[in-house]
C-alpha atoms as a PDB file:
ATOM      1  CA  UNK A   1      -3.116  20.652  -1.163  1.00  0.00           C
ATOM      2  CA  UNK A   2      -4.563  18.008  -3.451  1.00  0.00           C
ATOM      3  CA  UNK A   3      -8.038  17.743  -1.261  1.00  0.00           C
ATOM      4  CA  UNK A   4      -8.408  21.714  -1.619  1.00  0.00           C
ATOM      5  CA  UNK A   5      -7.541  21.279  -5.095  1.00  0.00           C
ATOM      6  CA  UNK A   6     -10.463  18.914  -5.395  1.00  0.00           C
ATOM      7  CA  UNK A   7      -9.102  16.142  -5.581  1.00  0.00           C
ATOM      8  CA  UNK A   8     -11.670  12.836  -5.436  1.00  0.00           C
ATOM      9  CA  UNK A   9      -8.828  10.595  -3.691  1.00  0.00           C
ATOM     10  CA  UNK A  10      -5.245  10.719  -2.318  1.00  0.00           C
ATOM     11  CA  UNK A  11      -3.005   8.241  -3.182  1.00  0.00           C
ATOM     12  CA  UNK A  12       0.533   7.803  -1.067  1.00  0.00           C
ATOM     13  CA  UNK A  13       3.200   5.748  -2.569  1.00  0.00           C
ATOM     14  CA  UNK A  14       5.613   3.627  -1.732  1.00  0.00           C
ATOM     15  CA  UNK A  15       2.848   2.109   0.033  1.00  0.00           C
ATOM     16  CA  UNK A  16       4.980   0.035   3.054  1.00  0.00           C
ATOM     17  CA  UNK A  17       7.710   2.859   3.284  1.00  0.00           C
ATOM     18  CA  UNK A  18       5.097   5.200   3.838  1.00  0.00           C
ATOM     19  CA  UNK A  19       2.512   3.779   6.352  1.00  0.00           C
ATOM     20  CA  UNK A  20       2.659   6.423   9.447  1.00  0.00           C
ATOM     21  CA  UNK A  21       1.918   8.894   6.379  1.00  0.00           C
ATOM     22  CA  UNK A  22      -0.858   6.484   5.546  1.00  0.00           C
ATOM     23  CA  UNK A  23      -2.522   6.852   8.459  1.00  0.00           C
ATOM     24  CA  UNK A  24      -1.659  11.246   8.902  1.00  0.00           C
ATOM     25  CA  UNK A  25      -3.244  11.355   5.708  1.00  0.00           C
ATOM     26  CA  UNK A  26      -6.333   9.243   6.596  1.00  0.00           C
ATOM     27  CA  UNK A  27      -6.532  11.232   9.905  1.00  0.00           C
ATOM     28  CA  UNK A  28      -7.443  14.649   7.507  1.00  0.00           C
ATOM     29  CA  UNK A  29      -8.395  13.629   4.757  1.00  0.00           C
ATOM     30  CA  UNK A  30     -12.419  14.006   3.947  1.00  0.00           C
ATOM     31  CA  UNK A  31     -11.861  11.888   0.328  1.00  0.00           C
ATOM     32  CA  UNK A  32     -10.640   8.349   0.024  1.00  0.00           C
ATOM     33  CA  UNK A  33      -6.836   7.220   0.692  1.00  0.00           C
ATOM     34  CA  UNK A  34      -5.334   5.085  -1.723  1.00  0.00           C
ATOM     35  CA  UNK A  35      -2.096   3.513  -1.486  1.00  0.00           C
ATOM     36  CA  UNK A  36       0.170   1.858  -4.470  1.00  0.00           C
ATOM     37  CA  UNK A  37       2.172  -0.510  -3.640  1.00  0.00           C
ATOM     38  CA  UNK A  38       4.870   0.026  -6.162  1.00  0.00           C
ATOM     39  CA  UNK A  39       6.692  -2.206  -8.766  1.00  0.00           C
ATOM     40  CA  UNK A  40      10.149  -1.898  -6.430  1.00  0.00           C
ATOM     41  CA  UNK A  41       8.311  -3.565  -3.086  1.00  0.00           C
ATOM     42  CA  UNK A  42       6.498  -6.171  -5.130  1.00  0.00           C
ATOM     43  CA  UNK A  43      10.072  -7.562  -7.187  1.00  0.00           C
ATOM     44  CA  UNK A  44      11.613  -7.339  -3.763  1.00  0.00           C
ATOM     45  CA  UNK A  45       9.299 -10.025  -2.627  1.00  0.00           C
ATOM     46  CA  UNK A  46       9.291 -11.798  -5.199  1.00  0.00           C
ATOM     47  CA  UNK A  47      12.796 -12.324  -5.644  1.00  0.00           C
ATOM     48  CA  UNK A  48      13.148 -13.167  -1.824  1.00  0.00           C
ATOM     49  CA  UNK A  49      10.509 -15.662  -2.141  1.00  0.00           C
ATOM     50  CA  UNK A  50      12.138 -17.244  -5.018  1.00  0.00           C
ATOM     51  CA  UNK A  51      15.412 -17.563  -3.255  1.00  0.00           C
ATOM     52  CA  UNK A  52      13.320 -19.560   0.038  1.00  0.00           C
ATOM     53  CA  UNK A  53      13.944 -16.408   2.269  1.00  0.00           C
ATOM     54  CA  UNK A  54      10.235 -15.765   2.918  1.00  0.00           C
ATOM     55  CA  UNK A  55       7.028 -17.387   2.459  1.00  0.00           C
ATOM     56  CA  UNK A  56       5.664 -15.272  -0.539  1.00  0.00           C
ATOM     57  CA  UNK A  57       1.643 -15.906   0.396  1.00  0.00           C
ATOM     58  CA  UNK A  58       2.318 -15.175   4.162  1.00  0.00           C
ATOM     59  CA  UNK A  59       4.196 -11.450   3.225  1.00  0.00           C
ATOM     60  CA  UNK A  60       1.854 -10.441   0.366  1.00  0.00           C
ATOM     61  CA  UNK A  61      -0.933 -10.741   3.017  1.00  0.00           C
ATOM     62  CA  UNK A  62       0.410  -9.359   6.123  1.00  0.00           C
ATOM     63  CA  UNK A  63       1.912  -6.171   3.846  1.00  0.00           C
ATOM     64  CA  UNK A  64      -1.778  -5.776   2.695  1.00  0.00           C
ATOM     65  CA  UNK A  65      -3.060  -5.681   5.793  1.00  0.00           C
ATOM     66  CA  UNK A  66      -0.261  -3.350   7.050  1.00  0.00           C
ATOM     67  CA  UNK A  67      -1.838  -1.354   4.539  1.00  0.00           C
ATOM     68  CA  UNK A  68      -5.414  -1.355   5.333  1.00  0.00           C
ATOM     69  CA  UNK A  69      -5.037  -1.364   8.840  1.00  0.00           C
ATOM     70  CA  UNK A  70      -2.866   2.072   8.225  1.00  0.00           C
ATOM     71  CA  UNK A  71      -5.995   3.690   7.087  1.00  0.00           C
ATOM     72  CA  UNK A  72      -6.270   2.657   2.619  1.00  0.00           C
ATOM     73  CA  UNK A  73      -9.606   3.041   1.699  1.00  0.00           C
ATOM     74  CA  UNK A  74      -7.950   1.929  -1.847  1.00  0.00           C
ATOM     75  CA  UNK A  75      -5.009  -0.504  -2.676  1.00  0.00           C
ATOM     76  CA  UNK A  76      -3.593  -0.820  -5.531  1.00  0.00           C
ATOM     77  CA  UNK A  77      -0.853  -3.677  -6.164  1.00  0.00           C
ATOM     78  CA  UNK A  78       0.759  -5.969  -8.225  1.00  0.00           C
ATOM     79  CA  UNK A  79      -0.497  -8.694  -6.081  1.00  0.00           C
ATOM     80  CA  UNK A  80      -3.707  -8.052  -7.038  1.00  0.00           C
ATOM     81  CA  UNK A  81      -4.644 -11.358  -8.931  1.00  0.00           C
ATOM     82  CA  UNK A  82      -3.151 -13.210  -6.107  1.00  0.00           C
ATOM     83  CA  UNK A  83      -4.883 -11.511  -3.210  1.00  0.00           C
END
């Protein structure tokens, strides 16, 4: 709806919950596919990393991968001045 609409990009959010749509989206879409990694997914890592549960570095980079390699032509993140 948004593409016939005009739209100059198509963002999907949650960006990890939301992947397989990701990549639908990509598979149609003839404008660029961002995906925002939202506040909740960020905090999550965060506090697990704080805790010792996960290596915080390690995540943030396999979830942006995860990300590109499900079709984002765009991210946008809170990790962004860490990536």
């Amino acid at each position: 709806m948004d593409i016939i609409e005009g739209a100059d990009i198509v963002m999907v959010k949650p960006g990890i919950s939301y992947l397989d749509i990701v990549r639908e989206v990509k598979n149609i879409s003839s404008v660029p596919v961002a995906v925002y990694q939202v506040s909740g997914e960020y905090s999550m890592i965060k506090a697990a990393s704080e805790k010792g549960w996960l290596d915080h570095d390690a995540v943030m980079m396999e979830q942006t991968t995860a990300i590109k390699r499900a079709g984002a032509d765009i991210i946008a993140s809170y990790f962004a001045k860490d990536i």
